[in-house]
Protein backbone atom coordinates (compact mmCIF):
# COMPACT_ATOMS: atom_id res chain seq x y z
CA UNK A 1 -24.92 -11.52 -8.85
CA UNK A 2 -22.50 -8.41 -9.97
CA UNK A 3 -24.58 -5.94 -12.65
CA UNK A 4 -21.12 -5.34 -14.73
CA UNK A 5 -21.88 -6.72 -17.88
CA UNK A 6 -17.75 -6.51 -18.67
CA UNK A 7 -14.94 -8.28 -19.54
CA UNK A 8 -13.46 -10.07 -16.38
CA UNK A 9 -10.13 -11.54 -14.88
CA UNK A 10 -9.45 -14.81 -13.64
CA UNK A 11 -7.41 -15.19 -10.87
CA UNK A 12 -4.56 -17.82 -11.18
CA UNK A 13 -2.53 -18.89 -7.72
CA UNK A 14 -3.84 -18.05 -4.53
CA UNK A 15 -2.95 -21.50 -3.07
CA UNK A 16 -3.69 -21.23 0.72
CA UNK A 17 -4.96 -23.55 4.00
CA UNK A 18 -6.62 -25.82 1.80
CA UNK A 19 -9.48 -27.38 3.53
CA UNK A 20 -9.70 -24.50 5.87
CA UNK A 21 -11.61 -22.01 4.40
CA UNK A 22 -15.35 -22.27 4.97
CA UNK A 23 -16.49 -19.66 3.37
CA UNK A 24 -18.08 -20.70 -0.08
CA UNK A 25 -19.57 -17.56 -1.16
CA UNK A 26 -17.64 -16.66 -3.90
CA UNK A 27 -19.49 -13.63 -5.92
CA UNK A 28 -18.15 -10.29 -4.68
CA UNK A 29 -21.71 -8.78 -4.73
CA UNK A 30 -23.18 -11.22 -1.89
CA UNK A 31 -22.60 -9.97 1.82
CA UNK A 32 -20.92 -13.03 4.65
CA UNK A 33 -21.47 -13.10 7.77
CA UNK A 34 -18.68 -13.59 10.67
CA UNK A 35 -15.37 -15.05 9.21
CA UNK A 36 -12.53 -16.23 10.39
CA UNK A 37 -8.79 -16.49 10.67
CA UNK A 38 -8.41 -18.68 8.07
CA UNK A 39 -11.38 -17.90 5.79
CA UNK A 40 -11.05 -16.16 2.96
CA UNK A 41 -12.91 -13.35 1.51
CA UNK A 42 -14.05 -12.52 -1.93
CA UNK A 43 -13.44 -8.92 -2.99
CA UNK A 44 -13.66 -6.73 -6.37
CA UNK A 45 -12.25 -4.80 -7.97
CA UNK A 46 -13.46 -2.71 -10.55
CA UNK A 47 -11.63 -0.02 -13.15
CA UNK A 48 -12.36 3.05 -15.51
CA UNK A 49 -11.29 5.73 -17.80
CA UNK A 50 -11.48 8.81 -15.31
CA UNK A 51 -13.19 8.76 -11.79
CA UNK A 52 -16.46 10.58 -12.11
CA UNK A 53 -18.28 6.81 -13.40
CA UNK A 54 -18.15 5.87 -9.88
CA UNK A 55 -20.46 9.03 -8.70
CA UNK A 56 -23.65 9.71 -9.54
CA UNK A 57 -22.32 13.05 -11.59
CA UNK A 58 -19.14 14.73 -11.91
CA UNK A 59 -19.18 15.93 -8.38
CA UNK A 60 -16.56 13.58 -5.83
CA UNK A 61 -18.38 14.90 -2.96
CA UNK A 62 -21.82 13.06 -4.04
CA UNK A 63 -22.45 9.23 -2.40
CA UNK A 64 -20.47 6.46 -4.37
CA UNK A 65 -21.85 4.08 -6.47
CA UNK A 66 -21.70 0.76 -6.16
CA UNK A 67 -20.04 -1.46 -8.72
CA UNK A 68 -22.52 -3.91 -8.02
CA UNK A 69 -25.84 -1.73 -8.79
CA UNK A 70 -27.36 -1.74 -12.03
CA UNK A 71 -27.93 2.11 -11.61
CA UNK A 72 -23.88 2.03 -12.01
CA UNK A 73 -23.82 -0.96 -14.19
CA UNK A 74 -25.75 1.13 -16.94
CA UNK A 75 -23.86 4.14 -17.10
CA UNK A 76 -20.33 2.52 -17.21
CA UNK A 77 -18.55 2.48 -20.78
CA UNK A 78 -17.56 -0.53 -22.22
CA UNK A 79 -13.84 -0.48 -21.71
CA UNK A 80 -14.57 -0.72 -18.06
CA UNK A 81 -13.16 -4.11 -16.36
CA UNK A 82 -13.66 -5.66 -13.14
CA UNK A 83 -11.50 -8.45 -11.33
CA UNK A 84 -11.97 -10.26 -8.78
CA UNK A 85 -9.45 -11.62 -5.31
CA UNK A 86 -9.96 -13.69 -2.78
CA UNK A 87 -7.47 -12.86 0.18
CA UNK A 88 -7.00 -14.86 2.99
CA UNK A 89 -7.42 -13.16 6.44
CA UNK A 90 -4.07 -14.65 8.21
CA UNK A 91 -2.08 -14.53 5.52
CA UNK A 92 0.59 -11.45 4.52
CA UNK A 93 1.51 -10.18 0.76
CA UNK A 94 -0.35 -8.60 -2.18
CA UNK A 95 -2.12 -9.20 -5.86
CA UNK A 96 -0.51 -8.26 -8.80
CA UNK A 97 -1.48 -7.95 -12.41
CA UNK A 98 0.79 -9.86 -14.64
CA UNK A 99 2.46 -8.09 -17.47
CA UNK A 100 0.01 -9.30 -20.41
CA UNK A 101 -2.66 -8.40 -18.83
CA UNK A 102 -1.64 -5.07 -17.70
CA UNK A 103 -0.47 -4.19 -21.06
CA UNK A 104 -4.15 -5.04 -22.03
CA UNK A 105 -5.01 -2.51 -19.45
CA UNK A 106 -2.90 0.15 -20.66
CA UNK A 107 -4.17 -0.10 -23.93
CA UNK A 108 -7.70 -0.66 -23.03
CA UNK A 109 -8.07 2.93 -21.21
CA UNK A 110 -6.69 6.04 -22.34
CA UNK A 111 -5.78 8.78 -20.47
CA UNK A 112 -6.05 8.44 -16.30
CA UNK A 113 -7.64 5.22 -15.01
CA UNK A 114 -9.21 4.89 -11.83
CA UNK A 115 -10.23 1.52 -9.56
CA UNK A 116 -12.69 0.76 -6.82
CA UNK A 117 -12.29 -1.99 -4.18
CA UNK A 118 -15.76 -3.64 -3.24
CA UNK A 119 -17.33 -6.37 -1.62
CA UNK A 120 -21.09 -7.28 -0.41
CA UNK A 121 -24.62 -6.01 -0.72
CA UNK A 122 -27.01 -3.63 1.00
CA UNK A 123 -24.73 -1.85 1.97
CA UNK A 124 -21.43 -2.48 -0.69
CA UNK A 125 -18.26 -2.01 1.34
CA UNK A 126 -16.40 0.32 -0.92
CA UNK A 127 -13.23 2.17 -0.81
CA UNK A 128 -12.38 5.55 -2.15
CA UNK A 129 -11.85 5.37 -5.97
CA UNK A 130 -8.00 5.37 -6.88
CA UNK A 131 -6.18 6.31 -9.86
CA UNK A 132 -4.07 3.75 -10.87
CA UNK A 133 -2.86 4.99 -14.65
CA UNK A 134 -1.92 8.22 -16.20
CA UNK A 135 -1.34 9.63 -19.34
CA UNK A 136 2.06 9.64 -18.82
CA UNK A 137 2.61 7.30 -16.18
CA UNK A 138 1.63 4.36 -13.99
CA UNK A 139 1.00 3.70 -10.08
CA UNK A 140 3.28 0.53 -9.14
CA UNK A 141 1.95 -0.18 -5.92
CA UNK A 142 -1.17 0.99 -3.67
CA UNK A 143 -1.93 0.15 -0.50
CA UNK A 144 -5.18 -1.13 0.62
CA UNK A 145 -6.16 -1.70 4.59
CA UNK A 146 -9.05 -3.74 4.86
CA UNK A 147 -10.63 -3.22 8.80
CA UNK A 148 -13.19 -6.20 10.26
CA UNK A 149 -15.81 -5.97 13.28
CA UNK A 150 -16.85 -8.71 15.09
CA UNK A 151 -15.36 -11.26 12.04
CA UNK A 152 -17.28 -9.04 9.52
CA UNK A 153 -16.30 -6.68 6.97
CA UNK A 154 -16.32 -3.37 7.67
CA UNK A 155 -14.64 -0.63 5.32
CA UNK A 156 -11.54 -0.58 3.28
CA UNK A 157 -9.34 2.39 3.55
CA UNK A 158 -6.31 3.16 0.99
CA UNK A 159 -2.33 3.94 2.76
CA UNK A 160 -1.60 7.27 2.16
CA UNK A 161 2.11 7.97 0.52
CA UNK A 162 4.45 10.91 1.01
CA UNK A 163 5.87 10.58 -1.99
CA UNK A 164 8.78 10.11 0.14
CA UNK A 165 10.65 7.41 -2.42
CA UNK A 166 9.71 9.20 -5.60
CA UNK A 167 12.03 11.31 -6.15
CA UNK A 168 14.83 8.78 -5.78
CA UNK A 169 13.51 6.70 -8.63
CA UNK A 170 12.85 9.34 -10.92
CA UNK A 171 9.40 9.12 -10.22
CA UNK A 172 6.35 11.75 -10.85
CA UNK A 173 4.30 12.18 -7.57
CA UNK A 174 0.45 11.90 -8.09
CA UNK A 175 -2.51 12.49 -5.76
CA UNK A 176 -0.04 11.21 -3.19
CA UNK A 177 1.46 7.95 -5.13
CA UNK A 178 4.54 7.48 -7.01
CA UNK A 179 3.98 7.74 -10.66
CA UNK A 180 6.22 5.35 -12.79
CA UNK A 181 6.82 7.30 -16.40
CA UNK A 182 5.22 5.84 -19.13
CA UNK A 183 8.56 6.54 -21.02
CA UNK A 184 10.74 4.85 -18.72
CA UNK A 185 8.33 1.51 -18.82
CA UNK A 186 8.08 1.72 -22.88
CA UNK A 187 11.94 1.93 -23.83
CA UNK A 188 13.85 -1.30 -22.35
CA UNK A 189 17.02 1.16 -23.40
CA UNK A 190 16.16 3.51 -20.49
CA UNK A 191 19.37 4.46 -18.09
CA UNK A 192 17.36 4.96 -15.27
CA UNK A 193 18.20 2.33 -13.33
CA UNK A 194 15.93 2.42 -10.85
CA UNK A 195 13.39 1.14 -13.26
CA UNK A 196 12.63 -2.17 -13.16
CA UNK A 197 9.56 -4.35 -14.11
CA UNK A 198 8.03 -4.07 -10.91
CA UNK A 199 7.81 -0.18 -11.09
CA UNK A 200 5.73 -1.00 -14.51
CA UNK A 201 2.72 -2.75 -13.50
CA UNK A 202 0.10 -2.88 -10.58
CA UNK A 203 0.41 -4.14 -7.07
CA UNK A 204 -1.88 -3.69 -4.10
CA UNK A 205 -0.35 -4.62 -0.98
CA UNK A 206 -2.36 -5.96 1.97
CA UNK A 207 -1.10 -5.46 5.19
CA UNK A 208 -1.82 -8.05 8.21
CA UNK A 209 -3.99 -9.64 9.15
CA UNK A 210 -5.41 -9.65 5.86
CA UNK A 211 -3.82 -10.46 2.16
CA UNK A 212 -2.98 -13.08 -0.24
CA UNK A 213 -1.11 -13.14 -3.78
CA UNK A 214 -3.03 -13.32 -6.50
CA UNK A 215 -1.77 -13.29 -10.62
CA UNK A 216 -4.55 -11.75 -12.91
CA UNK A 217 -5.40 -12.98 -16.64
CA UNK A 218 -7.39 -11.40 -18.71
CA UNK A 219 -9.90 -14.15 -20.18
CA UNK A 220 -13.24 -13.60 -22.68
CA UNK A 221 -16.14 -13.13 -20.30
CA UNK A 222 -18.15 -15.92 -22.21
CA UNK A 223 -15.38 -18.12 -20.88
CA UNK A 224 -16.98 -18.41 -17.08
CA UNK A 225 -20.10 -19.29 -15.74
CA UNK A 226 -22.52 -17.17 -14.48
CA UNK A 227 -20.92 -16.65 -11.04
CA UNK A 228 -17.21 -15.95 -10.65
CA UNK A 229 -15.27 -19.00 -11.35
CA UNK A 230 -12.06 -18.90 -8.85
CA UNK A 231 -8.86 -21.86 -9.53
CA UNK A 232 -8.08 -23.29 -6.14
């Protein structure tokens, strides 16, 4: 069972192989075994003011914590939130936040925002924490590869960008991602152009062999059971 006593998304969509998966653990903090093609996996995703909540100090260099240890449940404030998606291995595309919710987010945090991607227990597969939101600015889109062994999970690893397409959109370059400006996504009157919804709000992209899409709602905690609920 995830520690993170916080607020947490419900994922909407998602309509795949129906019948096919066989996979029925749905919590995020609970390691499968061997999957396959057409399985789908259950995976977290967890966000914060700043980045040093998912250390054990202030230090990057120190181990990560996991999202699903109550050593890291304790010390996370309360605006933290975690989501949850559950991609299908054959599939192609991405998860998105929708725009309620992610103008939830933006007023939730202030200042920069970070996310972890996790899944399973003893070890917790994690990636590298992210920012995602800035004072002055938002990530549109972040790429996530996630790598198997043998069927099983093994580590998730985040695209690196150039910045290459920045610049071209008017758009601030951050720890290696494009950086939407917070001005261009609050004033609909904005002649840039090159702005459009999409450059406003969160995607993660999946590559193949592994993705699905996924539309995230924020919903009152007290709303789900005690594991996960996921809409098929």
């Amino acid at each position: 069972m995830l520690a993170l006593a916080l607020s947490i998304f419900l994922l909407l969509g998602a309509k795949g192989s129906k019948g096919a998966d066989d996979n029925e653990i749905y919590d995020p903090c609970v390691t499968v075994g061997q999957l396959k093609m057409k399985d789908a996996i259950s995976i977290g995703v967890g966000m914060v003011n700043g980045i040093s909540y998912w250390y054990k100090n202030s230090d990057a260099n120190l181990n990560l914590l996991s999202p699903c240890s109550a050593q890291l449940a304790a010390q996370l404030p309360q605006a933290a939130r975690v989501s949850v998606f559950r991609p299908v291995i054959e599939q192609i595309g991405q998860f998105e936040i929708e725009n309620s919710s992610y103008v939830g987010l933006r007023h939730n945090f202030t200042g920069d925002a970070s996310l972890i991607v996790f899944s399973g227990s003893n070890p917790t597969v994690l990636s590298t924490p992210r920012y995602f939101l800035y004072s002055d600015g938002r990530v549109p889109e972040l790429t996530l590869n996630i790598h198997f062994e043998a069927g099983k999970l093994a580590y998730f690893i985040w695209k690196e960008d150039d910045c290459a397409t920045c610049y071209a959109k008017n758009q601030l370059c951050r720890a290696g991602s494009c950086v939407t400006r917070e001005t261009d996504c609050q004033n609909s009157d904005t002649t840039n152009s090159t702005i459009t919804d999409y450059n406003c709000r969160l995607a993660v992209c999946i590559p193949p062999p592994l993705s699905s899409i996924l539309f995230v709602s924020l919903i009152p905690s007290n709303h789900l059971s005690p594991v996960f609920l996921l809409l098929s």
